[in-house]
Protein backbone atom coordinates (compact mmCIF):
# COMPACT_ATOMS: atom_id res chain seq x y z
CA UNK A 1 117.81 108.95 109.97
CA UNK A 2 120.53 106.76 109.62
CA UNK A 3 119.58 104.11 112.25
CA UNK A 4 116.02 104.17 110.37
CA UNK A 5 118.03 103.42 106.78
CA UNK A 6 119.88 100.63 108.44
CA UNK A 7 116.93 99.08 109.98
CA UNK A 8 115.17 98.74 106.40
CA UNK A 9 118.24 97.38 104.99
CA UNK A 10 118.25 94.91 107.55
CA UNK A 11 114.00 93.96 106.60
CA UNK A 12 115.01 94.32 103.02
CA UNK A 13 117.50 91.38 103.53
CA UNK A 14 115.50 89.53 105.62
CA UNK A 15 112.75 89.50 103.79
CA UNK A 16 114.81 88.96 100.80
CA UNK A 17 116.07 85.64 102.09
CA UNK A 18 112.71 84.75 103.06
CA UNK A 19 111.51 85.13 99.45
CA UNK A 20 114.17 83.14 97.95
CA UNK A 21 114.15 80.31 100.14
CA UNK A 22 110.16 80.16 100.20
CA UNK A 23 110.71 79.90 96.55
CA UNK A 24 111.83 76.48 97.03
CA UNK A 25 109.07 74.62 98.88
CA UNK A 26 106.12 73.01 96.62
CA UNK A 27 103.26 73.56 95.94
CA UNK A 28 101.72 77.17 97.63
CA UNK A 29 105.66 78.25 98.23
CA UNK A 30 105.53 80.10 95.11
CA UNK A 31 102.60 82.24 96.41
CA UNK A 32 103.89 83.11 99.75
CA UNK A 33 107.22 84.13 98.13
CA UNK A 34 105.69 85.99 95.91
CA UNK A 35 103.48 88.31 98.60
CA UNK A 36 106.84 88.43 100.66
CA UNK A 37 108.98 89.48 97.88
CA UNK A 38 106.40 92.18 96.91
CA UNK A 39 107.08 93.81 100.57
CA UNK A 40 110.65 92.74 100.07
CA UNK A 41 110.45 95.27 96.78
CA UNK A 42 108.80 97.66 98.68
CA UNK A 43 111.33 98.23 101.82
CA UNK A 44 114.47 98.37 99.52
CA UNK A 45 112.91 100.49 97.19
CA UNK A 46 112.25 103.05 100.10
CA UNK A 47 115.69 102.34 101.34
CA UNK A 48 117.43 102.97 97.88
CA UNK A 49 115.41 106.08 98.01
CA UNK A 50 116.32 107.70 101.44
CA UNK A 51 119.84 106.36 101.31
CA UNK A 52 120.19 108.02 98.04
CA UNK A 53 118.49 111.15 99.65
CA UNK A 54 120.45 111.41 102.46
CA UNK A 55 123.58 110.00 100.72
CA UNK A 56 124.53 107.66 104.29
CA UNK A 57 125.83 104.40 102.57
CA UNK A 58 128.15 104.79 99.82
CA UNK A 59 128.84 101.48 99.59
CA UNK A 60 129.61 99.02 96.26
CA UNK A 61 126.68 97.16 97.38
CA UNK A 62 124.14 98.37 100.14
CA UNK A 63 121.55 95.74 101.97
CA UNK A 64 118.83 97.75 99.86
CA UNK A 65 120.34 96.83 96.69
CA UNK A 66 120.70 92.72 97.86
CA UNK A 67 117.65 92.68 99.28
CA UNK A 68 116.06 93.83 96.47
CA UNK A 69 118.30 91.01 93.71
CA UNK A 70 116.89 88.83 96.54
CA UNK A 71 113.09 89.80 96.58
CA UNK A 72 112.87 89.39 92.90
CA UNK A 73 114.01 85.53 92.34
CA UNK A 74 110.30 84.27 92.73
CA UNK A 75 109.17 86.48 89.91
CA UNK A 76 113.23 84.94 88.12
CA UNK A 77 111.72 81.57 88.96
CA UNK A 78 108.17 81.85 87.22
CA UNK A 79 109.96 83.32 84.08
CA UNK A 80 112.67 80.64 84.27
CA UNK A 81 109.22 77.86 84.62
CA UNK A 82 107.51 79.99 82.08
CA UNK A 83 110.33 79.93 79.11
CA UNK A 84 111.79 76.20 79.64
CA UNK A 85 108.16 74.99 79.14
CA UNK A 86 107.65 77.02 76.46
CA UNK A 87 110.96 76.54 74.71
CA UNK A 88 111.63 73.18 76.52
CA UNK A 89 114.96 73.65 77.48
């Protein structure tokens, strides 16, 4: 169980940084880092939930826990696009 919980703290991460930095490119980046930070979501949440389970990792912070700051930025950026041109900051 614990090599299992490692591995999807390792995807969550990955596809974490994947998210972000998609995030950046124009035009259909948005999109893609979107779909990937969904799945992002989706593997920490199951690793939050089986390392809480199992209580392996009782670290500060766990990979689940960054990967999952890291799969939401595209849904930070379209609020952050969202609010300046309402508000025009």
């Amino acid at each position: 169980m614990k090599k299992t919980v490692t591995i999807l703290g390792t995807i969550s991460v990955v596809l974490g940084i994947t998210s972000a930095l998609l995030c950046l490119l124009p035009n259909k980046g948005i999109l893609f880092a979107i779909m990937v930070g969904f799945l992002g979501l989706l593997v920490s949440n199951i690793y939050i939930f089986l390392n809480t389970r199992h209580q392996i990792n009782k670290k500060l912070f766990s990979p689940g826990l960054i990967g999952l700051l890291l799969s939401s930025t595209p849904v930070l950026f379209i609020l952050f696009f969202i609010l300046k041109q309402k508000f025009g900051f």
